[in-house]
Protein backbone atom coordinates (compact mmCIF):
# COMPACT_ATOMS: atom_id res chain seq x y z
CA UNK A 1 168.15 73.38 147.93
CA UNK A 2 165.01 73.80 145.45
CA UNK A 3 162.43 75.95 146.74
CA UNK A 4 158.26 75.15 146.74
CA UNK A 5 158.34 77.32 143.60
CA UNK A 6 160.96 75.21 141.94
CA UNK A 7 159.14 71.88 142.79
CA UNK A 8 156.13 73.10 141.33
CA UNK A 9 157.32 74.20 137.82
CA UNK A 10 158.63 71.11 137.53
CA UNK A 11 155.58 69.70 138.45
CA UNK A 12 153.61 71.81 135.71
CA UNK A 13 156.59 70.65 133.00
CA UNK A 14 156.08 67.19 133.81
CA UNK A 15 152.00 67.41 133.43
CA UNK A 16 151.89 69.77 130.43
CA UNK A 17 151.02 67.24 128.58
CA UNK A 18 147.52 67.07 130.08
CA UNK A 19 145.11 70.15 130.02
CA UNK A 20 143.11 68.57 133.34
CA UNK A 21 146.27 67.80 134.80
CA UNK A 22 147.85 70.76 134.58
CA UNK A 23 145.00 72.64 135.83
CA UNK A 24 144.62 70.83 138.80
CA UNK A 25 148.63 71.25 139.61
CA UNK A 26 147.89 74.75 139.02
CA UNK A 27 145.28 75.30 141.01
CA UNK A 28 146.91 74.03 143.91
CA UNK A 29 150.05 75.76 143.56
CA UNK A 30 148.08 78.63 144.24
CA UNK A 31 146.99 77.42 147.14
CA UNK A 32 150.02 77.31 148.75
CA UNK A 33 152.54 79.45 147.61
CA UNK A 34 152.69 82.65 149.12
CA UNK A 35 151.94 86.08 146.78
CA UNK A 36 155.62 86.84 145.79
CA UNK A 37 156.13 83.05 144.42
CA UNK A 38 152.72 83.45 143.01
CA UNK A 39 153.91 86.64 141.09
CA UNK A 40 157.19 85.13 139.73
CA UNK A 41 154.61 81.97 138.95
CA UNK A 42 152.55 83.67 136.78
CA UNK A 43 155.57 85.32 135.07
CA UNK A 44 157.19 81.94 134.32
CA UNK A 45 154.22 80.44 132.94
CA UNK A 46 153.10 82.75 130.96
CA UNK A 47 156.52 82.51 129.44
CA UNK A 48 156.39 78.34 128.66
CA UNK A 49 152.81 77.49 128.52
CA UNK A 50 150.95 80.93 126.92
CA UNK A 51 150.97 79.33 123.53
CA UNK A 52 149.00 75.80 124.94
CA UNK A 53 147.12 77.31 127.54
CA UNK A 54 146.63 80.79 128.06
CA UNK A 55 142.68 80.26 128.58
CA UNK A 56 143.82 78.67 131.99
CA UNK A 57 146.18 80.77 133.04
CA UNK A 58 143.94 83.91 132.91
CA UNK A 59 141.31 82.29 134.33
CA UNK A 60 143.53 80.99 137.32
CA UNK A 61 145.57 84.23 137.57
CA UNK A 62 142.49 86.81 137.30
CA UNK A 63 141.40 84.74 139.88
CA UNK A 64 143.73 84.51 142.19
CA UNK A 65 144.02 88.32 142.23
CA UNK A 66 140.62 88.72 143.15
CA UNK A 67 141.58 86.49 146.58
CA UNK A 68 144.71 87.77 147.23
């Protein structure tokens, strides 16, 4: 059985193709995954979408830590 987590890199694959789009998936991921799937989130990301945007990501991820 896939997990939130799974559905949502899939989600972020699919719309990778779109900066807005994957921003918006992104920032509601955070929304609703709990810290430890946000942790393994940010570790997977940073792994496939660093090179295209890494600008988002540590602007969503600095973020997040702030609320968390």
């Amino acid at each position: 059985m896939a997990t939130m987590l799974d559905f949502i890199k899939l989600v972020l694959v699919k719309v990778s193709f779109d900066k807005k789009l994957f921003e918006k998936e992104l920032r509601k991921a955070l929304k609703v995954l709990l810290p430890d799937d946000v942790k393994k989130l940010k570790a997977w990301c940073y792994e496939h979408f660093s090179d295209k945007y890494h600008v988002i990501l540590n602007q969503y991820f600095s973020r997040h830590q702030l609320v968390v």
